[in-house]
N, C-alpha and C. Protein backbone atom coordinates (compact mmCIF):
# COMPACT_ATOMS: atom_id res chain seq x y z
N UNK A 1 -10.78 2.21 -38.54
CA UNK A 1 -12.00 1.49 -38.77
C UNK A 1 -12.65 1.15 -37.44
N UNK A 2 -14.17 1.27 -37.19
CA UNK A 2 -14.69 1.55 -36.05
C UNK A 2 -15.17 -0.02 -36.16
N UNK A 3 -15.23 -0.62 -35.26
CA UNK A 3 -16.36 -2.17 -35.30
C UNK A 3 -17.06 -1.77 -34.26
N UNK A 4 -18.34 -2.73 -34.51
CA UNK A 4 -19.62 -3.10 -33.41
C UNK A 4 -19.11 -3.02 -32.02
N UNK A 5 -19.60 -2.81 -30.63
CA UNK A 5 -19.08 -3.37 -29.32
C UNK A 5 -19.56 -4.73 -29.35
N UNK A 6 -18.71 -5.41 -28.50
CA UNK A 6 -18.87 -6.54 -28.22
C UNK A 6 -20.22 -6.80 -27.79
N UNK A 7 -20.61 -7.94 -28.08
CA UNK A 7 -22.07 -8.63 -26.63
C UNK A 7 -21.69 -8.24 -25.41
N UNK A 8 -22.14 -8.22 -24.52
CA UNK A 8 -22.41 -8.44 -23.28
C UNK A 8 -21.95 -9.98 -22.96
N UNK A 9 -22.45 -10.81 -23.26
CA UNK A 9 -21.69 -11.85 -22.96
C UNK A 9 -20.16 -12.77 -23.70
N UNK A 10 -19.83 -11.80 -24.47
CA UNK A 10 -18.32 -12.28 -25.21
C UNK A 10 -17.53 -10.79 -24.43
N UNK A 11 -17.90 -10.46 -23.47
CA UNK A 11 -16.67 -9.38 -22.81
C UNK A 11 -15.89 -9.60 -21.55
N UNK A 12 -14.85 -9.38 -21.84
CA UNK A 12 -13.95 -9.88 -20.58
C UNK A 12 -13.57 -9.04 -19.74
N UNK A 13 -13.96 -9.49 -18.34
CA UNK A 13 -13.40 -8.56 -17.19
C UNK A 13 -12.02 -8.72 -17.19
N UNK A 14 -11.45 -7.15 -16.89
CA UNK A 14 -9.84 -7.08 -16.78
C UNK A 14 -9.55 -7.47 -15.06
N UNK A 15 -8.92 -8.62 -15.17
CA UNK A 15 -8.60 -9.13 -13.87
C UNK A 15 -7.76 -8.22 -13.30
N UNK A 16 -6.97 -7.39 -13.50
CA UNK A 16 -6.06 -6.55 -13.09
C UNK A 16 -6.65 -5.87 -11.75
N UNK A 17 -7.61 -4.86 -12.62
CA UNK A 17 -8.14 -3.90 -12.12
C UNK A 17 -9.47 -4.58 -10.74
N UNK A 18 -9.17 -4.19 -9.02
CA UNK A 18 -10.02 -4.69 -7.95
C UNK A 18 -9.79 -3.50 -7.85
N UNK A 19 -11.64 -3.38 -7.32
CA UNK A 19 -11.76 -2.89 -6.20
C UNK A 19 -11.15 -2.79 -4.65
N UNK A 20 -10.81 -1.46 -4.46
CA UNK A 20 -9.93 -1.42 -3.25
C UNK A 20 -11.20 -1.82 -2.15
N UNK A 21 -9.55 -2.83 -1.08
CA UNK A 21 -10.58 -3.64 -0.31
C UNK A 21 -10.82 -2.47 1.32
N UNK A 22 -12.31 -2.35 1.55
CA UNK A 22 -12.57 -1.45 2.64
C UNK A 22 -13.17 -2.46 3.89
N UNK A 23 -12.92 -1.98 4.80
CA UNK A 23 -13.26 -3.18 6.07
C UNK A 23 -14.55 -2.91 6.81
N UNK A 24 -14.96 -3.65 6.95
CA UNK A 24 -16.24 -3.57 7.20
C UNK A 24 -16.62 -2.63 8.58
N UNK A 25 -18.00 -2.39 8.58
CA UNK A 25 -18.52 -1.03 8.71
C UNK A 25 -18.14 -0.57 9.92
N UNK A 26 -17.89 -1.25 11.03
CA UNK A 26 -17.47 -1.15 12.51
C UNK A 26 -16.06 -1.47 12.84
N UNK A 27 -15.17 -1.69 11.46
CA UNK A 27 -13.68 -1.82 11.85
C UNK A 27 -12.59 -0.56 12.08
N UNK A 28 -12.70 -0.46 13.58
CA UNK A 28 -11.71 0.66 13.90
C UNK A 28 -10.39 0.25 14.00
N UNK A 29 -9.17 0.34 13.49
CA UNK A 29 -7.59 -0.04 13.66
C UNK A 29 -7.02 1.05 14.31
N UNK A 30 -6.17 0.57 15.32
CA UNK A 30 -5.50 1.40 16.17
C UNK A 30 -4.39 1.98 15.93
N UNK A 31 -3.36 2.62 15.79
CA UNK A 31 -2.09 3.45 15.14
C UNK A 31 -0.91 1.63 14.66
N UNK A 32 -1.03 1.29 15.82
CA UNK A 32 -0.30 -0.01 15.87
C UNK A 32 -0.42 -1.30 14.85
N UNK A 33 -1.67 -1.06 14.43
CA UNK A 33 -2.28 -2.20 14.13
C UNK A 33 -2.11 -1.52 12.16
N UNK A 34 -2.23 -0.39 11.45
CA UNK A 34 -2.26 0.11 10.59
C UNK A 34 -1.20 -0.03 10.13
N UNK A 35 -0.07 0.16 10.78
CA UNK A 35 1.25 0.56 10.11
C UNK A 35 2.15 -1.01 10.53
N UNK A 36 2.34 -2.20 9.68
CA UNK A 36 2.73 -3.11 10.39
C UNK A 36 4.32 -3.26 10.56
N UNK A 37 4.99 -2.69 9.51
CA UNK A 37 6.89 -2.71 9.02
C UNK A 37 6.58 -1.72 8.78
N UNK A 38 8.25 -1.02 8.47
CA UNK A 38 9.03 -0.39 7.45
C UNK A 38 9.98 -1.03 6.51
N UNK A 39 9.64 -0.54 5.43
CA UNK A 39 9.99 -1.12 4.28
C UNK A 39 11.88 -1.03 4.12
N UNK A 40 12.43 -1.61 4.42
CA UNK A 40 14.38 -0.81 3.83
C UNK A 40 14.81 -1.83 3.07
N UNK A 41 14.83 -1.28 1.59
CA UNK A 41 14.98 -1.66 0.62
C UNK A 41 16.18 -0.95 -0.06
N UNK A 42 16.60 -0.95 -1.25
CA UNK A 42 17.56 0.03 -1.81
C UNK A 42 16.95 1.10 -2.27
N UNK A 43 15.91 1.15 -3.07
CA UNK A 43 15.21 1.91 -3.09
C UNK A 43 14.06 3.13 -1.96
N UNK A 44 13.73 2.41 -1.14
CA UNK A 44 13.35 3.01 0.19
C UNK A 44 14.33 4.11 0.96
N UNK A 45 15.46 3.46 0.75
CA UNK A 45 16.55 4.17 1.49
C UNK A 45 16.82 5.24 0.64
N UNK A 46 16.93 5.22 -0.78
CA UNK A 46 17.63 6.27 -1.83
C UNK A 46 16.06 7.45 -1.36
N UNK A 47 14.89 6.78 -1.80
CA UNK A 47 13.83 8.03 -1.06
C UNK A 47 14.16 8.27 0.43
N UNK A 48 14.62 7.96 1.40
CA UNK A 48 14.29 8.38 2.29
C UNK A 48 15.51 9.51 2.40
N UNK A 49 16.89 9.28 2.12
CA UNK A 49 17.85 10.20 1.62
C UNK A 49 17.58 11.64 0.52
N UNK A 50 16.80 11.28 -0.32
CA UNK A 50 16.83 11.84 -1.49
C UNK A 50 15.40 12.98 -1.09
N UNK A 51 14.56 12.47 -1.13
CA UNK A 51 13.38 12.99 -1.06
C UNK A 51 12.63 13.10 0.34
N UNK A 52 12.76 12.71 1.23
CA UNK A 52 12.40 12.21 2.74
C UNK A 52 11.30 11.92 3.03
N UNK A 53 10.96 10.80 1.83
CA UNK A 53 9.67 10.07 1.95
C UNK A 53 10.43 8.69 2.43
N UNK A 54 9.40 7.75 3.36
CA UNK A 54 9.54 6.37 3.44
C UNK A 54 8.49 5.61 3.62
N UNK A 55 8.88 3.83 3.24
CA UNK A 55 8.36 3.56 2.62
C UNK A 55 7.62 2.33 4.07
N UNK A 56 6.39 2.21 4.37
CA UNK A 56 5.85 1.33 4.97
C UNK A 56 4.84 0.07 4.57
N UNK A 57 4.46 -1.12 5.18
CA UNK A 57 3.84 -2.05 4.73
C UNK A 57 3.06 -1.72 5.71
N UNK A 58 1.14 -1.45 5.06
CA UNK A 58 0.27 -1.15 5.76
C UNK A 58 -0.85 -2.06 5.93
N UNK A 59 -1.91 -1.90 6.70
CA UNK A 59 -2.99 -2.88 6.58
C UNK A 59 -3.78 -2.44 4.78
N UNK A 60 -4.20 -3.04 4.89
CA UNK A 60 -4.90 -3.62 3.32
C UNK A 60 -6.55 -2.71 3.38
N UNK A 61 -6.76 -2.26 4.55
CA UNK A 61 -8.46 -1.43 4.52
C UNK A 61 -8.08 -0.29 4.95
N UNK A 62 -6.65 0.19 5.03
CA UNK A 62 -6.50 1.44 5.57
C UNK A 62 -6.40 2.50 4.95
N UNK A 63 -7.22 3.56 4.95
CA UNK A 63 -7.12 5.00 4.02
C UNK A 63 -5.82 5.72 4.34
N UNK A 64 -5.74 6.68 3.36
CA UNK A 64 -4.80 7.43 3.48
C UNK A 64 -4.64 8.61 4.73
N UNK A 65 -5.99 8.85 5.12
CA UNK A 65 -5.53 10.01 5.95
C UNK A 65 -5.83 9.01 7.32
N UNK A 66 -6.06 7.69 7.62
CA UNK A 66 -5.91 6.71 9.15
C UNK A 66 -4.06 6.92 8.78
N UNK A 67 -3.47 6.41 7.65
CA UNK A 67 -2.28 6.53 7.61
C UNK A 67 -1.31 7.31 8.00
N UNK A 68 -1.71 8.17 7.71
CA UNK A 68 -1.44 9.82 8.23
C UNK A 68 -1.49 9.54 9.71
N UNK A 69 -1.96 9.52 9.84
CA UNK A 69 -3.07 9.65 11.40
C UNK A 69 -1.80 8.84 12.08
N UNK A 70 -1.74 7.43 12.05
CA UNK A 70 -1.10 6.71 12.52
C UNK A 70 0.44 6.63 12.52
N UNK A 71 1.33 7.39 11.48
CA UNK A 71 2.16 7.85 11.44
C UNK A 71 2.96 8.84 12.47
N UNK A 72 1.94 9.71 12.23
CA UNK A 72 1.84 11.06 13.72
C UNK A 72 1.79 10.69 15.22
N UNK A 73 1.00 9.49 14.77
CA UNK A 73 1.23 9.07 16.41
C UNK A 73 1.93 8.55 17.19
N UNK A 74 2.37 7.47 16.03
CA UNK A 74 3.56 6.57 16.66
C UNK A 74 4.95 7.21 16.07
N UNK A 75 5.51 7.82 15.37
CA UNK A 75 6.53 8.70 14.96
C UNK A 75 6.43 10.04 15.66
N UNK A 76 7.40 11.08 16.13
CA UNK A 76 6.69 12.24 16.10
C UNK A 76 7.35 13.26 14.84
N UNK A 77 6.58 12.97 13.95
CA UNK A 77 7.10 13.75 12.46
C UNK A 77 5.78 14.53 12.30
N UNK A 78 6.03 15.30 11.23
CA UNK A 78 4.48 16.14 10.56
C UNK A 78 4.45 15.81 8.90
N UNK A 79 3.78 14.87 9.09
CA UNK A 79 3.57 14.08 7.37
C UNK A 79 2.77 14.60 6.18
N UNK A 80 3.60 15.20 5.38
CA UNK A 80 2.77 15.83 4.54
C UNK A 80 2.03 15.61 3.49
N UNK A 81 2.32 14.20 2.69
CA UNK A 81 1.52 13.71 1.70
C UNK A 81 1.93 11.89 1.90
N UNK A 82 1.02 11.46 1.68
CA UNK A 82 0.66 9.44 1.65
C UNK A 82 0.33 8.64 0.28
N UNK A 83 0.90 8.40 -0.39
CA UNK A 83 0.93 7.59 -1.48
C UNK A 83 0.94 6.26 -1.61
N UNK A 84 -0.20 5.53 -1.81
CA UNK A 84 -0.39 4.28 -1.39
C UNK A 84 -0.33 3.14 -2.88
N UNK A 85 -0.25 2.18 -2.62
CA UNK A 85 -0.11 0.72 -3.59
C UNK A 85 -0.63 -0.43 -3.26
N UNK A 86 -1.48 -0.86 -4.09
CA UNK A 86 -1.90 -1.95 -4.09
C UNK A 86 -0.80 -3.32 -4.41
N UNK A 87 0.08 -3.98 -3.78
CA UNK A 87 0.68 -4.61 -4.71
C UNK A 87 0.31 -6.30 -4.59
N UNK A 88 0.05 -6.50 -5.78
CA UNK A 88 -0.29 -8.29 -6.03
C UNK A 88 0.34 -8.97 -5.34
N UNK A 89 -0.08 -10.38 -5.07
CA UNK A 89 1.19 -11.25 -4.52
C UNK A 89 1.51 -11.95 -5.68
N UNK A 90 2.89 -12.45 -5.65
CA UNK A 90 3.66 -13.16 -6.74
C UNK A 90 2.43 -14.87 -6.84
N UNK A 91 2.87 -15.34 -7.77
CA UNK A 91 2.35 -16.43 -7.72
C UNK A 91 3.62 -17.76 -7.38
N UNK A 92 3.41 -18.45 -6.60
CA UNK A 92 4.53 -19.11 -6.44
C UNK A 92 4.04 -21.18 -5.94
N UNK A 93 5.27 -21.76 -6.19
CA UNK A 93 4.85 -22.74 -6.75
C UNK A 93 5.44 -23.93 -4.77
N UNK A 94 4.56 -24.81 -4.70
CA UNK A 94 4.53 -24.78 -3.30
C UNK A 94 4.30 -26.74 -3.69
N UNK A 95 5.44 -27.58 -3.92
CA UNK A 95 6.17 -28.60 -4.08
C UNK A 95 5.45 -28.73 -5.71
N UNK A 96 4.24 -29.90 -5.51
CA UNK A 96 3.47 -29.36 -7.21
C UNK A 96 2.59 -29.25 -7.24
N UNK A 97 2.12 -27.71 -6.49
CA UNK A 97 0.72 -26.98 -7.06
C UNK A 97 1.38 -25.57 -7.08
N UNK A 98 0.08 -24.69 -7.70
CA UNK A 98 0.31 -23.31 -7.95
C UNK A 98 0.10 -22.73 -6.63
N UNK A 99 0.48 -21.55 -6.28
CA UNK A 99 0.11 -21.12 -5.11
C UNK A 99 0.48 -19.44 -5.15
N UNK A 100 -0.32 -18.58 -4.60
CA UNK A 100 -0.30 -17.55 -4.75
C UNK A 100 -0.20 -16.81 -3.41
N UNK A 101 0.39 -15.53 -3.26
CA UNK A 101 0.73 -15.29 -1.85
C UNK A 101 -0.51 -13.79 -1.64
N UNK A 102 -0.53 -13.29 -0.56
CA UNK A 102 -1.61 -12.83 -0.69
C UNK A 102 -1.25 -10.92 -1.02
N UNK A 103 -2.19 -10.34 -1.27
CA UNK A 103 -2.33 -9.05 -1.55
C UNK A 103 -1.44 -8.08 -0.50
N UNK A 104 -0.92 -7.19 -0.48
CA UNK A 104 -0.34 -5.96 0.30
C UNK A 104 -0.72 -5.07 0.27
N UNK A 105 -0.51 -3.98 1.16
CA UNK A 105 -0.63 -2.63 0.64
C UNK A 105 0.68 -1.42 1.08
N UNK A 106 1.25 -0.67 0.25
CA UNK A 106 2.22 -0.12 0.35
C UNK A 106 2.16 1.08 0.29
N UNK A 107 2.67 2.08 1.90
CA UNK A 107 2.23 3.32 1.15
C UNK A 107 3.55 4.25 1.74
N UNK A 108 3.86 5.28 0.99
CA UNK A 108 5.31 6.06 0.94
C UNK A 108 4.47 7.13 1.26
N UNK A 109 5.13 7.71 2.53
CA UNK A 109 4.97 8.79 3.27
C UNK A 109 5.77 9.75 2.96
N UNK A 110 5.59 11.13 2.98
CA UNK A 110 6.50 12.30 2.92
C UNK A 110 6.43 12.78 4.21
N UNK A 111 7.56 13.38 4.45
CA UNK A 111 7.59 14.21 5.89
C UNK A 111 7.80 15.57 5.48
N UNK A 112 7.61 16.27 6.36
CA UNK A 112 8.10 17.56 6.65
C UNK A 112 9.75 17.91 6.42
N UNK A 113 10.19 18.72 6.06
CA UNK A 113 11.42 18.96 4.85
C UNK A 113 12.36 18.79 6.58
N UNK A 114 11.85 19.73 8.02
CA UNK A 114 12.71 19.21 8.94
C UNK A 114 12.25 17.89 9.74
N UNK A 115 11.34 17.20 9.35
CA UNK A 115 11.47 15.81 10.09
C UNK A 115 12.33 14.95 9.32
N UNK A 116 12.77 13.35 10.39
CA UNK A 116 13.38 12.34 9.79
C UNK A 116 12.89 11.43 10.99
N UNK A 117 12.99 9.72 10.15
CA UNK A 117 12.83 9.10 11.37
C UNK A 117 13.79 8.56 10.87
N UNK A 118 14.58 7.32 11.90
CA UNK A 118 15.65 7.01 12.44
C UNK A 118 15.49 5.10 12.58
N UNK A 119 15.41 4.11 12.14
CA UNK A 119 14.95 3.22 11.92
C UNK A 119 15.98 2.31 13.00
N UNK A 120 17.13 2.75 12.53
CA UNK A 120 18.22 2.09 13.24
C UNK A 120 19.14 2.64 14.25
């Protein structure tokens, strides 16, 4: 059974879904400044073993191919694909108010079948 669309004003934006955040028009980031950690997690490690992707915490306006970019420079690997994540911050509770931590961005690199980097 088909119903009417809603009004225009009884419709709800899906909070989920943002726009990815881009930095404004003159912001150049330097290799250093893009790539801030590496991620070593249990999971990070099983990809970086398994598949020889790993996993980094990046700036929040950075595209995929600055990522790239910045990878190459400060590693010397040949990176073949960048898979990035938006991930929320938890909401968390800070004596008695709500409090929310802020946005990330996460992106899992693949290397070249003979590169590896070496963390430790």
């Amino acid at each position: 059974m088909q119903t009417r669309p809603r009004p225009k004003r009884l419709r709800r934006l899906n909070r989920k879904a943002k726009r990815p955040r881009v930095g404004p028009p003159g912001l150049n980031l330097e290799p250093y400044q893009i790539v801030l950690r590496p991620l070593v997690t249990e999971k990070g490690t099983h990809q970086s073993t398994r598949h020889n992707a790993y996993c980094f915490e990046v700036h929040v306006a950075a595209s995929k191919s600055q990522i790239k970019n910045a990878i190459q420079t400060l590693f010397p690997v040949r990176v073949e694909s960048v898979n990035t994540q938006i991930r929320h911050g938890k909401t968390r509770r800070y004596k008695n108010r709500l409090g929310t931590m802020s946005d990330w961005k996460k992106a899992i690199v693949t290397l070249h079948a003979d590169d590896k980097i070496e963390f430790f």
